[in-house]
PDB file of N, CA and C in Angstrom:
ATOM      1  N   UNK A   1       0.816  -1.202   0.000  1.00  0.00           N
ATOM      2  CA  UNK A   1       0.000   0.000   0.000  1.00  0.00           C
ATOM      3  C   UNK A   1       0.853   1.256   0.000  1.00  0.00           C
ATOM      4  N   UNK A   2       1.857   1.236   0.469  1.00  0.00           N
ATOM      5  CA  UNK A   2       2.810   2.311   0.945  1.00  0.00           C
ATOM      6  C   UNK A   2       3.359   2.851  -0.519  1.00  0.00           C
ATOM      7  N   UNK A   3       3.745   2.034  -1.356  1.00  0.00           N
ATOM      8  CA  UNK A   3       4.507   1.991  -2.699  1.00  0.00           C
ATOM      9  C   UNK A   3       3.355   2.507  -4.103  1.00  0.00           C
ATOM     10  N   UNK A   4       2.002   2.122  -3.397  1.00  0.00           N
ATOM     11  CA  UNK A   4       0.661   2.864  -4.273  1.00  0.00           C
ATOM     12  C   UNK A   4       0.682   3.892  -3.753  1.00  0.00           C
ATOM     13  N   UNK A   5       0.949   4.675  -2.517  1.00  0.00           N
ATOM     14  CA  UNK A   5       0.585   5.981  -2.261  1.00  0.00           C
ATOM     15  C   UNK A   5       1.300   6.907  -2.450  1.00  0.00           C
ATOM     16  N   UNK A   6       1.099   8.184  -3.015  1.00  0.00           N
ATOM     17  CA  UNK A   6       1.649   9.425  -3.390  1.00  0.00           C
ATOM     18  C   UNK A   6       2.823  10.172  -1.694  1.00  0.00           C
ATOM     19  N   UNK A   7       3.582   8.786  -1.479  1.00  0.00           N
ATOM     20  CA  UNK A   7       4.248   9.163  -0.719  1.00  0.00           C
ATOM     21  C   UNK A   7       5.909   8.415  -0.659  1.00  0.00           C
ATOM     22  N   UNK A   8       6.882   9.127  -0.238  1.00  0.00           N
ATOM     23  CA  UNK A   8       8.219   8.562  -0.043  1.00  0.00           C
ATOM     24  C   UNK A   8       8.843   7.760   0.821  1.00  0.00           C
ATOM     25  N   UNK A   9       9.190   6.464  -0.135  1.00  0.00           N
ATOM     26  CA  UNK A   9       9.418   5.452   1.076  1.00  0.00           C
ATOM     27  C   UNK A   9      10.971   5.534   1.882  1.00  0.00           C
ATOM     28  N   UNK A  10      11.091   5.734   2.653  1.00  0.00           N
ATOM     29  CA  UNK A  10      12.328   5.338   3.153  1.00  0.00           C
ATOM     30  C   UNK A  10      12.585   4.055   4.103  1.00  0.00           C
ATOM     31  N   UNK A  11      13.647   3.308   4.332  1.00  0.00           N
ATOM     32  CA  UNK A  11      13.746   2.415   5.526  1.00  0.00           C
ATOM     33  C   UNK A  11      15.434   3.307   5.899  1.00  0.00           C
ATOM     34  N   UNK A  12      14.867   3.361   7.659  1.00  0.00           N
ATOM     35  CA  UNK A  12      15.961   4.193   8.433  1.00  0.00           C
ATOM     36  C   UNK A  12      16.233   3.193   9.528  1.00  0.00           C
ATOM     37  N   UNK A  13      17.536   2.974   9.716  1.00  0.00           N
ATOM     38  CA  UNK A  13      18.183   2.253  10.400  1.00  0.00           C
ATOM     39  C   UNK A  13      19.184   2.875  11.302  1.00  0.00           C
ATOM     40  N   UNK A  14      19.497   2.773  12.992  1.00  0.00           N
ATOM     41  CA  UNK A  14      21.309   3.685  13.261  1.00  0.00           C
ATOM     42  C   UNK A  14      22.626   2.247  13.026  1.00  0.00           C
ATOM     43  N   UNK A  15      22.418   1.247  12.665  1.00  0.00           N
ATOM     44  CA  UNK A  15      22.936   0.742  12.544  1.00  0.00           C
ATOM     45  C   UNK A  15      24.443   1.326  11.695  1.00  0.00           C
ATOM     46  N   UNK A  16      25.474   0.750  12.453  1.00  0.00           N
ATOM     47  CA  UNK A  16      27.372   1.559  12.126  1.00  0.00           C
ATOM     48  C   UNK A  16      28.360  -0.201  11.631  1.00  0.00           C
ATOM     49  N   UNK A  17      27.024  -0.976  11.655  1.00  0.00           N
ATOM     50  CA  UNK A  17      27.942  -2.491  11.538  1.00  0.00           C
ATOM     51  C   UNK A  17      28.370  -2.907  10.298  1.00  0.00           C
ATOM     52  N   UNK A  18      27.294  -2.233   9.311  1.00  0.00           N
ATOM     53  CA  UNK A  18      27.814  -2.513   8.129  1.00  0.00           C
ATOM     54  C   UNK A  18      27.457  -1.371   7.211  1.00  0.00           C
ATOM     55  N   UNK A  19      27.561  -1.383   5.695  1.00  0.00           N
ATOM     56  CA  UNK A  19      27.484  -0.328   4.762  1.00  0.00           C
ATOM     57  C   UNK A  19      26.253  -0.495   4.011  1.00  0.00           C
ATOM     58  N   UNK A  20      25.876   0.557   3.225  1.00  0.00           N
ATOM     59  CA  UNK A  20      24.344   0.569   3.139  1.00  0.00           C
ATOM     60  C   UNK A  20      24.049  -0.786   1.913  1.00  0.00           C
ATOM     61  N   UNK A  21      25.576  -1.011   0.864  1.00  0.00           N
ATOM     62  CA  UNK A  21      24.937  -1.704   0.178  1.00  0.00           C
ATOM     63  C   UNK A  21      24.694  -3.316   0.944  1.00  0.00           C
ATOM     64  N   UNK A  22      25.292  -3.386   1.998  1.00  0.00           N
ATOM     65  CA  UNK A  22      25.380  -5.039   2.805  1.00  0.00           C
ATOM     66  C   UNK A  22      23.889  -5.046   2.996  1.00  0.00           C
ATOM     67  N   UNK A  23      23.417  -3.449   3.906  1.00  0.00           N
ATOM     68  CA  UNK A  23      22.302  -4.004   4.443  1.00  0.00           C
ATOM     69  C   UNK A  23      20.989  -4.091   3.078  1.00  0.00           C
ATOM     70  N   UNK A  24      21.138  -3.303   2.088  1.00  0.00           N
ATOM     71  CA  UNK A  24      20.217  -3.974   0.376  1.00  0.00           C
ATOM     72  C   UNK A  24      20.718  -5.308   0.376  1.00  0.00           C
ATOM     73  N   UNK A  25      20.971  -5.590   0.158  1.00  0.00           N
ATOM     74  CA  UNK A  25      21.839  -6.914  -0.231  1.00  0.00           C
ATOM     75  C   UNK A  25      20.895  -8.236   1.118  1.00  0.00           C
ATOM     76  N   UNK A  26      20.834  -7.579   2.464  1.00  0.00           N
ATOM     77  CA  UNK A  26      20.401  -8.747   3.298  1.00  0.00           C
ATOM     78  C   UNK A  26      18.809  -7.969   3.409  1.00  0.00           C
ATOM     79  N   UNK A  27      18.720  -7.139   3.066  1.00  0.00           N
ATOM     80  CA  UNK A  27      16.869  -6.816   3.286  1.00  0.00           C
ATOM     81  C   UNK A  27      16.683  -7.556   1.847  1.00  0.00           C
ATOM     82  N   UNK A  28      16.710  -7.396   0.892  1.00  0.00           N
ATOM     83  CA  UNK A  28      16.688  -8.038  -0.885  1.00  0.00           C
ATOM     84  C   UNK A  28      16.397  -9.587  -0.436  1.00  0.00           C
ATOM     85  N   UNK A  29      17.501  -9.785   0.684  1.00  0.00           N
ATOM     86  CA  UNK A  29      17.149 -11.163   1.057  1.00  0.00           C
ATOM     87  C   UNK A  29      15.943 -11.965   0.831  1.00  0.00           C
ATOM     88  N   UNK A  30      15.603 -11.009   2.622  1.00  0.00           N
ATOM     89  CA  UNK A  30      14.606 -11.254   3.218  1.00  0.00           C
ATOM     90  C   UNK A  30      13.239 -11.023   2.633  1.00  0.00           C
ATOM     91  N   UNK A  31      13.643 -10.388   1.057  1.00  0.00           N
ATOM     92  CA  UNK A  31      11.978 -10.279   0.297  1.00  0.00           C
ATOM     93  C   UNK A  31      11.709  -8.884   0.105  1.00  0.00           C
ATOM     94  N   UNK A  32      12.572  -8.024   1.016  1.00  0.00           N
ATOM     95  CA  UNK A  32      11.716  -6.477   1.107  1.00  0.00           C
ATOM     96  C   UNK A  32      12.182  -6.138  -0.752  1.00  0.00           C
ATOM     97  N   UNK A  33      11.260  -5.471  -1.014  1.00  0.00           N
ATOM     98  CA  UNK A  33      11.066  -4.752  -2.553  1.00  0.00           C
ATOM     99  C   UNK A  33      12.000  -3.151  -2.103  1.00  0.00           C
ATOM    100  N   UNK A  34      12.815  -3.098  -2.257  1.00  0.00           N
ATOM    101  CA  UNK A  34      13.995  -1.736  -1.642  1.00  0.00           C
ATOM    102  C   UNK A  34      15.006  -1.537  -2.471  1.00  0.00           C
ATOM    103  N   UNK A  35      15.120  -0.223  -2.897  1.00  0.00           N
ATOM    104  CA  UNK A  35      16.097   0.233  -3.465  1.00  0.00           C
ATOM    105  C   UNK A  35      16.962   0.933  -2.534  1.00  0.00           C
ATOM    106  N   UNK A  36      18.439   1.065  -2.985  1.00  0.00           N
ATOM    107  CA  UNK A  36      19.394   1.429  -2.323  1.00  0.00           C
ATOM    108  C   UNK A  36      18.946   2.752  -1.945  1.00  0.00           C
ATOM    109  N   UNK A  37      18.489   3.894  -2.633  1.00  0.00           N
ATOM    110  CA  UNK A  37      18.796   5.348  -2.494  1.00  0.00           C
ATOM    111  C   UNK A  37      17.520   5.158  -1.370  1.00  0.00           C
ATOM    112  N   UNK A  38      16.657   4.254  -0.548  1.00  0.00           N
ATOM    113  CA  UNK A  38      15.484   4.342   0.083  1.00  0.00           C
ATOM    114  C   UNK A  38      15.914   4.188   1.176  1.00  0.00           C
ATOM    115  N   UNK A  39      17.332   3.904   1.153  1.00  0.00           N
ATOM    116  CA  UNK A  39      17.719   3.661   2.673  1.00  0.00           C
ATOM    117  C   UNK A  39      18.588   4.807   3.494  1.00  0.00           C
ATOM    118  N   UNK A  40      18.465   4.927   4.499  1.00  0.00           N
ATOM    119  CA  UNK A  40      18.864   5.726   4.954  1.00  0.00           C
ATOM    120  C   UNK A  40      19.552   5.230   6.566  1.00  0.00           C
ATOM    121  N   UNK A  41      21.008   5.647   6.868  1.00  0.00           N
ATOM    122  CA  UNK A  41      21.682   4.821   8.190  1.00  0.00           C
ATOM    123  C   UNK A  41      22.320   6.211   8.761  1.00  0.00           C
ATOM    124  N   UNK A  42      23.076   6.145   9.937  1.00  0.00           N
ATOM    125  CA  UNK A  42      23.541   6.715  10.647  1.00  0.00           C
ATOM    126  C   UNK A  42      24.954   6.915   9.628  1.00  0.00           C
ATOM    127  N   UNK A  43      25.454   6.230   9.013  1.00  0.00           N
ATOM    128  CA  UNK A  43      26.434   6.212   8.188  1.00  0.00           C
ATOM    129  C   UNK A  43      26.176   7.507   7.285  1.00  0.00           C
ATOM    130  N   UNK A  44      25.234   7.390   6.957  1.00  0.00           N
ATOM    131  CA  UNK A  44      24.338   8.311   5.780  1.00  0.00           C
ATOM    132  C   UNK A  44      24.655   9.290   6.236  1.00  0.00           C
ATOM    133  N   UNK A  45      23.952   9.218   7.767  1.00  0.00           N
ATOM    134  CA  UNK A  45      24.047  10.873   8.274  1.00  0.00           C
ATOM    135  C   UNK A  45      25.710  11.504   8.466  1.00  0.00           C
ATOM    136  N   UNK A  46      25.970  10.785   8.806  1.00  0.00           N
ATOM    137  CA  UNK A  46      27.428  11.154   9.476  1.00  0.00           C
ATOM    138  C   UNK A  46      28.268  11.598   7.970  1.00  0.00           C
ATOM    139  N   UNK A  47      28.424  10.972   7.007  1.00  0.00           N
ATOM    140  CA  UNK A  47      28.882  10.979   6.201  1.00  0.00           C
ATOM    141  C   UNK A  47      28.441  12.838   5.546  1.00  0.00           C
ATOM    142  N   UNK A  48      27.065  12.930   5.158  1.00  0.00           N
ATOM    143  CA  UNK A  48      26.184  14.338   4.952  1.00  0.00           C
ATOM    144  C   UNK A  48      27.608  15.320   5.667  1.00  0.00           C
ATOM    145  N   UNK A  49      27.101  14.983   6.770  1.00  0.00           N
ATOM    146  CA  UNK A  49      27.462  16.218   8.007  1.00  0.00           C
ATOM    147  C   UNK A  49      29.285  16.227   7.379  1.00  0.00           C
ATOM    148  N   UNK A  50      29.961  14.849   7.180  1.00  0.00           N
ATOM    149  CA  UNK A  50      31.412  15.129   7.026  1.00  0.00           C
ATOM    150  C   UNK A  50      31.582  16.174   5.986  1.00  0.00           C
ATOM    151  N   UNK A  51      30.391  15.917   4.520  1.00  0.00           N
ATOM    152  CA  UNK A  51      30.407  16.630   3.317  1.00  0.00           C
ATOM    153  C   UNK A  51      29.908  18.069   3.856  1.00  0.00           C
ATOM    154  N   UNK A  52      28.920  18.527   4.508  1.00  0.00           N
ATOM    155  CA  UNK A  52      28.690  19.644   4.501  1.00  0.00           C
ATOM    156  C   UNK A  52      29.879  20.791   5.199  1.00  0.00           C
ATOM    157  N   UNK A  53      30.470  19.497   6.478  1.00  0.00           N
ATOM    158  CA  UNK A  53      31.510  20.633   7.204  1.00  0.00           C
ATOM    159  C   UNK A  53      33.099  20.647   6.933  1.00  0.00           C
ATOM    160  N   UNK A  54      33.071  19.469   5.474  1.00  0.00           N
ATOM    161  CA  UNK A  54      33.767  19.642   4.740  1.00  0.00           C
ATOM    162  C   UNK A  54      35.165  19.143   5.671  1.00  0.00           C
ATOM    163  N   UNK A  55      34.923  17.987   6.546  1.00  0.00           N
ATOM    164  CA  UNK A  55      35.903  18.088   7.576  1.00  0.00           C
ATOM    165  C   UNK A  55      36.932  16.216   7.287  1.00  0.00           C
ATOM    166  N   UNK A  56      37.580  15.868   7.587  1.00  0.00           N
ATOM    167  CA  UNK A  56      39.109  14.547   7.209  1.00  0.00           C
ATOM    168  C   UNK A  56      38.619  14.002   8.524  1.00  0.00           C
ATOM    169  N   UNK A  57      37.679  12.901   8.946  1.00  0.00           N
ATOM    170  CA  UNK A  57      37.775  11.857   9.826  1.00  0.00           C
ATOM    171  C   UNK A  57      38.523  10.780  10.179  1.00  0.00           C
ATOM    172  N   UNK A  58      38.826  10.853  11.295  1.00  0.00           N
ATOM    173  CA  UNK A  58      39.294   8.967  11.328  1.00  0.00           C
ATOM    174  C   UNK A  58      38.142   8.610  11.719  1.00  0.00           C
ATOM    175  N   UNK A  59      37.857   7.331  11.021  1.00  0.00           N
ATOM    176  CA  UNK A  59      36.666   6.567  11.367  1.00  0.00           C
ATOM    177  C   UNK A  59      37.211   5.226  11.877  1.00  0.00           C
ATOM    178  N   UNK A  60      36.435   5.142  13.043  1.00  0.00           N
ATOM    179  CA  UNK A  60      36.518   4.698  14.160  1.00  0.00           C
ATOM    180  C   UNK A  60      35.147   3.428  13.907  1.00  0.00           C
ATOM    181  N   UNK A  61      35.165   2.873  12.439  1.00  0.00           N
ATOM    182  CA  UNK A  61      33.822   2.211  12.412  1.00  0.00           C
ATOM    183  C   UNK A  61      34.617   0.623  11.767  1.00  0.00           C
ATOM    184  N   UNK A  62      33.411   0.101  11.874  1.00  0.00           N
ATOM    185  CA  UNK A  62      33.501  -1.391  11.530  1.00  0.00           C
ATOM    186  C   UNK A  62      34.412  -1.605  10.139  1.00  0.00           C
ATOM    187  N   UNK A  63      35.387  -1.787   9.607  1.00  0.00           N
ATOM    188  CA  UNK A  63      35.295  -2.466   8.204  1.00  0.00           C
ATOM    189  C   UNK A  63      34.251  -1.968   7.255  1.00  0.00           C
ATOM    190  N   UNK A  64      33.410  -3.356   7.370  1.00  0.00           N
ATOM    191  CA  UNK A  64      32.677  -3.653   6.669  1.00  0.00           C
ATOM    192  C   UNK A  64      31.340  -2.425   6.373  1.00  0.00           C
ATOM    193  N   UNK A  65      32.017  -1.150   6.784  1.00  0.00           N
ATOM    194  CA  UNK A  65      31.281   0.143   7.014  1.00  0.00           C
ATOM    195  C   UNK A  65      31.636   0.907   6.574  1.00  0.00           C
ATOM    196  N   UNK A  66      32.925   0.734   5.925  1.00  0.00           N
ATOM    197  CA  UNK A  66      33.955   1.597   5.206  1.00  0.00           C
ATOM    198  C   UNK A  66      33.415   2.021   3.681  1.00  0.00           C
ATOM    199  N   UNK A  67      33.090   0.752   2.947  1.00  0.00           N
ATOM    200  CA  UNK A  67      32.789   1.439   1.839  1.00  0.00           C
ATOM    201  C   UNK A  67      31.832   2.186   1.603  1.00  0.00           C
ATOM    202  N   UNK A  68      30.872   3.299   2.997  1.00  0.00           N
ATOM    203  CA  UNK A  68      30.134   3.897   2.598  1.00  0.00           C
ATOM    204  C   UNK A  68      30.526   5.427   2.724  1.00  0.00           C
ATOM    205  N   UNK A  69      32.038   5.095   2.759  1.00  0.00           N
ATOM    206  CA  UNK A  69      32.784   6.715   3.313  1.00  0.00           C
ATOM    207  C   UNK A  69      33.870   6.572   2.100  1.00  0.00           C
ATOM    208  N   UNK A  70      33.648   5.635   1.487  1.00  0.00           N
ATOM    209  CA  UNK A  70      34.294   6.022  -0.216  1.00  0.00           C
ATOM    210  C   UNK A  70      34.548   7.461  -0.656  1.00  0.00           C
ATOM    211  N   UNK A  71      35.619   7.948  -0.796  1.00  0.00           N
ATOM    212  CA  UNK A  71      35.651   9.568  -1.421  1.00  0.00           C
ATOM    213  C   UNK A  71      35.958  10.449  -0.256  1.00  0.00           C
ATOM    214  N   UNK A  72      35.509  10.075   0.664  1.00  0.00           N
ATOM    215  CA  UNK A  72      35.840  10.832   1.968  1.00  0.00           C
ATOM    216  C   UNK A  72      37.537  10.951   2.200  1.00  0.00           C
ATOM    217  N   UNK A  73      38.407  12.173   2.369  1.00  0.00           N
ATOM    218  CA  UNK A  73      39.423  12.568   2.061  1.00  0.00           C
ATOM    219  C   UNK A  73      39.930  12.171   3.879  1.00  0.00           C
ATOM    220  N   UNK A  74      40.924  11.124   4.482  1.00  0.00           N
ATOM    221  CA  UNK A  74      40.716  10.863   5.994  1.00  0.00           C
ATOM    222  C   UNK A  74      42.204  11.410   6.217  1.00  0.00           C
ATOM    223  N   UNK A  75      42.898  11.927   5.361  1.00  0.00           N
ATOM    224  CA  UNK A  75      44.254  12.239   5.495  1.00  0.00           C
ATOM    225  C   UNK A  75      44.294  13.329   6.414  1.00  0.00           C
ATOM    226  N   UNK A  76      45.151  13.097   7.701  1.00  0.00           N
ATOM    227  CA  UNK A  76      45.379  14.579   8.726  1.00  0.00           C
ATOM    228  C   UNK A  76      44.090  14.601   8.864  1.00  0.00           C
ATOM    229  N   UNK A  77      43.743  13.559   9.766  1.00  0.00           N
ATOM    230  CA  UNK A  77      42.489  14.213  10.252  1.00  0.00           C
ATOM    231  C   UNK A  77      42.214  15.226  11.389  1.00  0.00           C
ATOM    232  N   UNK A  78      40.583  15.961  11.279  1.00  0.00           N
ATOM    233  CA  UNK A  78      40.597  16.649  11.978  1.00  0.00           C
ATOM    234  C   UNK A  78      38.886  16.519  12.765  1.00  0.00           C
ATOM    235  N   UNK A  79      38.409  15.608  12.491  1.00  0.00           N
ATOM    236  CA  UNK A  79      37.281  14.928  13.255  1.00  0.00           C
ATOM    237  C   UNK A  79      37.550  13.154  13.392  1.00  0.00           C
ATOM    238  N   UNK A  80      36.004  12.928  14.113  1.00  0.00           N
ATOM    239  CA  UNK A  80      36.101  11.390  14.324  1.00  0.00           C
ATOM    240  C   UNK A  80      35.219  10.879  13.813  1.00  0.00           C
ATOM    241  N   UNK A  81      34.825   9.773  13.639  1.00  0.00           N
ATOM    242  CA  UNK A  81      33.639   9.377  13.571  1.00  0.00           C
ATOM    243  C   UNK A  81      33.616   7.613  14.276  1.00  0.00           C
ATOM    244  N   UNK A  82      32.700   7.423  15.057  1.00  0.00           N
ATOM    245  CA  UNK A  82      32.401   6.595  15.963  1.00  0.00           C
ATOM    246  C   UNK A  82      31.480   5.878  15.690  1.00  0.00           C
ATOM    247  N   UNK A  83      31.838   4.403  15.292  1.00  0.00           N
ATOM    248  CA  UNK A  83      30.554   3.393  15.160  1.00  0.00           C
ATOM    249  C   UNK A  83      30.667   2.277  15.918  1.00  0.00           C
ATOM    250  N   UNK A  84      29.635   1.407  15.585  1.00  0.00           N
ATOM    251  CA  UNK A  84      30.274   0.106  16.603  1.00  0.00           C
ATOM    252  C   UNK A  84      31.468  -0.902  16.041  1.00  0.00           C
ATOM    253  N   UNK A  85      32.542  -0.680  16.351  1.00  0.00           N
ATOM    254  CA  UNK A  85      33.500  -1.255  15.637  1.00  0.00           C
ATOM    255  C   UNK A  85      34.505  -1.949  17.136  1.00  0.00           C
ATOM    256  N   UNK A  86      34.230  -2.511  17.697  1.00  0.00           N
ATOM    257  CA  UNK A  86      35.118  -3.011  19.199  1.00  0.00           C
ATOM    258  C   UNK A  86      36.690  -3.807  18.272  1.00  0.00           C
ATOM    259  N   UNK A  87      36.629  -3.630  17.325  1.00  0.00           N
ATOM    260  CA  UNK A  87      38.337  -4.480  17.037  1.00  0.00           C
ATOM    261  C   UNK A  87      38.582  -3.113  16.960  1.00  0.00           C
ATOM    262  N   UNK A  88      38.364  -2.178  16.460  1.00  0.00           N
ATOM    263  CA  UNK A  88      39.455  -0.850  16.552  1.00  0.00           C
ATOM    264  C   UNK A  88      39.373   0.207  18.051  1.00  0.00           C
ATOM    265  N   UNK A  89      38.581  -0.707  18.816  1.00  0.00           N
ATOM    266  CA  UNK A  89      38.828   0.375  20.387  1.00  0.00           C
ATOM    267  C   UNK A  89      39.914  -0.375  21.036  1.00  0.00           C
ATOM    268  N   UNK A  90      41.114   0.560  20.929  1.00  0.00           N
ATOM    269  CA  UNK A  90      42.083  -0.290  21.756  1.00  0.00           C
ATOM    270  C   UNK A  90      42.998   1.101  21.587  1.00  0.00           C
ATOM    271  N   UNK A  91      44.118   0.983  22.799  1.00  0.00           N
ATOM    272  CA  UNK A  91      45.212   2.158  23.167  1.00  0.00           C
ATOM    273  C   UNK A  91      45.594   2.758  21.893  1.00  0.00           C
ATOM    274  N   UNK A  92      45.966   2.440  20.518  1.00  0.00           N
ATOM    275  CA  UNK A  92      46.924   2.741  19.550  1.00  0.00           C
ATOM    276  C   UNK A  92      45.949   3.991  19.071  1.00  0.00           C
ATOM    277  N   UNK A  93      44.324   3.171  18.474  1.00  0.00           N
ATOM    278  CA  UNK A  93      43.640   4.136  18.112  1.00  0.00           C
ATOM    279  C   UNK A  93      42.725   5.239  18.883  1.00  0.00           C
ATOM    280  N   UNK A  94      42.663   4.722  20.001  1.00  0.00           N
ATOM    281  CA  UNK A  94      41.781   5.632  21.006  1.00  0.00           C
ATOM    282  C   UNK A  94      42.972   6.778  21.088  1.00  0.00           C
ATOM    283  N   UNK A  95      44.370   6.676  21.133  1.00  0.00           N
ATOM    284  CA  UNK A  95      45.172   7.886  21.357  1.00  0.00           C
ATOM    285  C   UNK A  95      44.898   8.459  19.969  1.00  0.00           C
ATOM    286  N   UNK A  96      45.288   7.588  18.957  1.00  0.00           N
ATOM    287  CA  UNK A  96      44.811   8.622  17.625  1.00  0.00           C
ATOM    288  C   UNK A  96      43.495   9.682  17.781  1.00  0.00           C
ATOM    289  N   UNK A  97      42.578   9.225  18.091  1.00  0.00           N
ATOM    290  CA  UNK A  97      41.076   9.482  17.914  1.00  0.00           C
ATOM    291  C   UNK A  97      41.573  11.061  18.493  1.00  0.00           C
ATOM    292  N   UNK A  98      42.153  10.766  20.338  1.00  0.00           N
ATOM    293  CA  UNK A  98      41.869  11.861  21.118  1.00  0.00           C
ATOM    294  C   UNK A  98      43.173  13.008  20.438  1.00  0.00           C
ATOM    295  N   UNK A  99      43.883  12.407  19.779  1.00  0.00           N
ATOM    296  CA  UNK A  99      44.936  13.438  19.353  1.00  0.00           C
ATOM    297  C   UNK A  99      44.365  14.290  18.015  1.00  0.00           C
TER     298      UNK A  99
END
């Protein structure tokens, strides 16, 4: 009914575990009728905000989360970005992060 009505579908997730095309790829699975540009993640957002303030992150996220920060310039960084990623919380990078 949603897809007959004169309205915009999105599916919004905060999920930081994986990248938007993993999670098409496992909703496609499960049957949902979804296009990529319908989705929308915390990745999404974070990513926006890097483009608008135009700012070099270390990302502090999963792998498998990476390819949705494709193009994103991380050299000398000068922000963070924080997802659920527990193999990269450890002394080496937490000093990076805070430096």
């Amino acid at each position: 009914r949603l897809r007959s009505a004169p309205l915009t579908v999105r599916f919004v997730t905060n999920t930081t575990k994986e990248s938007k095309r993993d999670l098409l790829e496992r909703l496609t699975g499960l049957g949902f009728d979804i296009a990529e540009h319908e989705i929308f993640t915390s990745l999404t957002a974070a990513r926006n905000l890097l483009e608008q303030q135009q700012v070099r992150p270390l990302l502090l996220v999963d792998d498998k989360a990476l390819p949705d920060f494709t193009g994103i310039g991380t050299e000398n960084p000068n922000a963070v970005v924080v997802g659920l990623a527990p193999e990269h919380f450890h002394y080496e990078m937490m000093n990076r992060a805070f430096r």
